[in-house]
C-alpha atoms as a PDB file:
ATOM      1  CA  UNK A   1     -60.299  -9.108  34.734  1.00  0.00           C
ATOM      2  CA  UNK A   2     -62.950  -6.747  33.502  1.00  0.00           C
ATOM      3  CA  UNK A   3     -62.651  -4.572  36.576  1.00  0.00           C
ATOM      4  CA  UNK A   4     -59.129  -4.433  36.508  1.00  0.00           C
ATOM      5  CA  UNK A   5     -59.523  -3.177  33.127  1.00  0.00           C
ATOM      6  CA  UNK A   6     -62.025  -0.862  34.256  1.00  0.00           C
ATOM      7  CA  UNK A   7     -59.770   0.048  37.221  1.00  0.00           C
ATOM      8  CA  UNK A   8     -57.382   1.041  35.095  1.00  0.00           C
ATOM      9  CA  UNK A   9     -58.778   2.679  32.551  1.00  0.00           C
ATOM     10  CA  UNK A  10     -60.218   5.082  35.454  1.00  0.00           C
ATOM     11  CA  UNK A  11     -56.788   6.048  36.726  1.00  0.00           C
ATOM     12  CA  UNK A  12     -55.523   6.816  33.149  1.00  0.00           C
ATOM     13  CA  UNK A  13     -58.618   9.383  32.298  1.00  0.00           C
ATOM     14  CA  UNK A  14     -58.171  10.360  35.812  1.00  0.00           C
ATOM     15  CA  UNK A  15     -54.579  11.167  35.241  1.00  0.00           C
ATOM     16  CA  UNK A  16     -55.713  13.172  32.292  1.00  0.00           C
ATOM     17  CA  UNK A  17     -57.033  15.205  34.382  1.00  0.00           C
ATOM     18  CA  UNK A  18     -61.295  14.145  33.419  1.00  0.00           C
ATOM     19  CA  UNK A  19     -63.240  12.715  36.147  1.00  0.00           C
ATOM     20  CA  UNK A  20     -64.123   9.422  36.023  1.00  0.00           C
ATOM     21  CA  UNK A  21     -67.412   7.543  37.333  1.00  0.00           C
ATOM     22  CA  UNK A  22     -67.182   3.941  37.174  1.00  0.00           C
ATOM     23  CA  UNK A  23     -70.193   2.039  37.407  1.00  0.00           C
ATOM     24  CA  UNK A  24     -71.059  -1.920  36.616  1.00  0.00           C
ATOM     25  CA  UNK A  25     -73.235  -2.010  33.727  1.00  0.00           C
ATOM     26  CA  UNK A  26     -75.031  -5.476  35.174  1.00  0.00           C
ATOM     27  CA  UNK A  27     -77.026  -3.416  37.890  1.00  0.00           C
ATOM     28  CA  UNK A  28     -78.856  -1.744  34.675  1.00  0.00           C
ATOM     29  CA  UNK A  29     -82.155  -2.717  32.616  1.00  0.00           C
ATOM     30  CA  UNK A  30     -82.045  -1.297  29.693  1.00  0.00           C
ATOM     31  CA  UNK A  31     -80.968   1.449  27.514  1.00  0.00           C
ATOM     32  CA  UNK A  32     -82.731   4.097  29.038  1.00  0.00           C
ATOM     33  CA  UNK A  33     -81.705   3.604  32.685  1.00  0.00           C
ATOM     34  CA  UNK A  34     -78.077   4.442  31.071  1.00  0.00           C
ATOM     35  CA  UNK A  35     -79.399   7.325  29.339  1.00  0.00           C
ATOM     36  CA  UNK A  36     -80.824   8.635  32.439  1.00  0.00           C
ATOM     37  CA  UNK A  37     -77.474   8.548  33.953  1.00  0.00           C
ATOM     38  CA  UNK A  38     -76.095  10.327  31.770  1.00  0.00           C
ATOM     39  CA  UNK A  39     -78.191  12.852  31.317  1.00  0.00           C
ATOM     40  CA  UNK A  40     -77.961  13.690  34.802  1.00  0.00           C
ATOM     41  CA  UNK A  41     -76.368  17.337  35.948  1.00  0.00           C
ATOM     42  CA  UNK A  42     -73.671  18.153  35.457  1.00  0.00           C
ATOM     43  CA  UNK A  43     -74.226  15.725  31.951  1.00  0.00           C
ATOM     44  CA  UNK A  44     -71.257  13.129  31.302  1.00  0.00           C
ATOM     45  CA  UNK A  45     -69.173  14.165  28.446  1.00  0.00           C
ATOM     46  CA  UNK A  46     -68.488  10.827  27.135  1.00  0.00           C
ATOM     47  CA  UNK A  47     -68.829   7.302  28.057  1.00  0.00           C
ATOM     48  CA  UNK A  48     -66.718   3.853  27.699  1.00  0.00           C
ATOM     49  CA  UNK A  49     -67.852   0.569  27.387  1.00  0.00           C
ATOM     50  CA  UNK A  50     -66.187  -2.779  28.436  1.00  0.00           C
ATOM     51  CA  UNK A  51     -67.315  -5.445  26.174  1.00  0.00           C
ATOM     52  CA  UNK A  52     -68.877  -4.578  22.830  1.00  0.00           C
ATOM     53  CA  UNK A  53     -72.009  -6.638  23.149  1.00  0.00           C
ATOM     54  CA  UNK A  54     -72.517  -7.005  26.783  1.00  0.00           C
ATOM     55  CA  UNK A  55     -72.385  -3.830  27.728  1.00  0.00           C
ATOM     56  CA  UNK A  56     -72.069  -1.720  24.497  1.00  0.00           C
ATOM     57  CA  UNK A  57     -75.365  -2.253  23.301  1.00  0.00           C
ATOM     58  CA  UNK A  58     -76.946  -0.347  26.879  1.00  0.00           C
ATOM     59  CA  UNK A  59     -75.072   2.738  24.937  1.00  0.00           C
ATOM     60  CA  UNK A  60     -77.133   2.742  21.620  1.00  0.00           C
ATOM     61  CA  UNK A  61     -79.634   5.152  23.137  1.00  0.00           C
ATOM     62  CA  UNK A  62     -77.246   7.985  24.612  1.00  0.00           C
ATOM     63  CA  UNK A  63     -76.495  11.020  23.187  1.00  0.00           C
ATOM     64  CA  UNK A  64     -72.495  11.716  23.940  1.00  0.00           C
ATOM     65  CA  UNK A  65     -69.875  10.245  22.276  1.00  0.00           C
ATOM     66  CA  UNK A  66     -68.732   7.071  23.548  1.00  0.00           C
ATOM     67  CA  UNK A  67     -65.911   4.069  22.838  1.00  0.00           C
ATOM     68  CA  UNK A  68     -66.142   0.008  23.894  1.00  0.00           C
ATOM     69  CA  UNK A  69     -63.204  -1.813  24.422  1.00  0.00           C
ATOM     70  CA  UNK A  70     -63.351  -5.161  23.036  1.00  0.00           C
ATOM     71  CA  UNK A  71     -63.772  -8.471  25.126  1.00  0.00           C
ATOM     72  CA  UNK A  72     -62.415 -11.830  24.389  1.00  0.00           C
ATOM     73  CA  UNK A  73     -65.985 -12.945  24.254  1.00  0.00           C
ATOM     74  CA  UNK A  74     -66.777  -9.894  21.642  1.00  0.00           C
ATOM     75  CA  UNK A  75     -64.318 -11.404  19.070  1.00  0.00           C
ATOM     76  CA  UNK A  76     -64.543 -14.965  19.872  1.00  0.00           C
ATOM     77  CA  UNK A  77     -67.975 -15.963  20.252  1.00  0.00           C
ATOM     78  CA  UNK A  78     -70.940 -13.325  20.090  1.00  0.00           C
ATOM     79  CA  UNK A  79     -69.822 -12.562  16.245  1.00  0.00           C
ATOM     80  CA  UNK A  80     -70.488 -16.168  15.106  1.00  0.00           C
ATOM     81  CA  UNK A  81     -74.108 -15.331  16.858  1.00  0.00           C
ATOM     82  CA  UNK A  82     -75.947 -13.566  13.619  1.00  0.00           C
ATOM     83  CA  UNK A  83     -78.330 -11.639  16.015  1.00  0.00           C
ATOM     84  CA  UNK A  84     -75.366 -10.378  18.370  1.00  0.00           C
ATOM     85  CA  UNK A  85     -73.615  -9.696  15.090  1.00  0.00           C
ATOM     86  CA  UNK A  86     -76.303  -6.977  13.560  1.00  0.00           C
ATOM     87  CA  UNK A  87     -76.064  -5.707  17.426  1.00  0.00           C
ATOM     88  CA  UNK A  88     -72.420  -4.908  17.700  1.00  0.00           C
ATOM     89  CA  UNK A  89     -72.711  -3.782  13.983  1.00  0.00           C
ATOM     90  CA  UNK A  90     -74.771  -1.002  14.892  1.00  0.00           C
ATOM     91  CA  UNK A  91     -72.603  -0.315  18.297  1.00  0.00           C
ATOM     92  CA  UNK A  92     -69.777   0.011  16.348  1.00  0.00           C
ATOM     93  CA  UNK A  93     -71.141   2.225  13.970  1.00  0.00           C
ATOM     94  CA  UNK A  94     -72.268   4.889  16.593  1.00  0.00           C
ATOM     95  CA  UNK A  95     -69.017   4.492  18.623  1.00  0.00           C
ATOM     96  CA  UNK A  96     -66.353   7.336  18.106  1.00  0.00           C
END
């Protein structure tokens, strides 16, 4: 499901005429290895996010604007989790 929503979500920023780079956020370490990416030239002018924890937090280091799109697990589960809480707190705080 999360790369069909990924999938998707591709072909409408597409459509808007932006390109689009879709990568799985699993293959990276840490923080920095997304900040690296997107530093890269030409530098991305924004990022998205599937899952507010999961994948989210990898974006609290980067420097362009960026959205999440919540997961079932996001609302369901990882806010009962205090530490996962304060995380997704701050996520959603930098968001735009």
């Amino acid at each position: 499901m999360k790369r069909l929503t990924a999938v998707l979500s591709r072909a409408h920023i597409e459509s808007a005429g932006h390109t689009c780079e879709l990568r799985d956020a699993a293959v990276f370490q840490s923080s920095a290895e997304v900040a690296s990416l997107i530093e890269q030239k030409p530098p991305f002018e924004g990022a998205i996010a599937i899952h507010l924890f999961k994948r989210g937090r990898l974006f609290l280091d980067i420097q362009v604007p960026f959205g999440v799109v919540f997961g079932g697990t996001d609302i369901n589960e990882d806010g009962k989790v205090e530490q996962k809480h304060a995380v997704t707190e701050q996520v959603l705080l930098k968001a735009r």
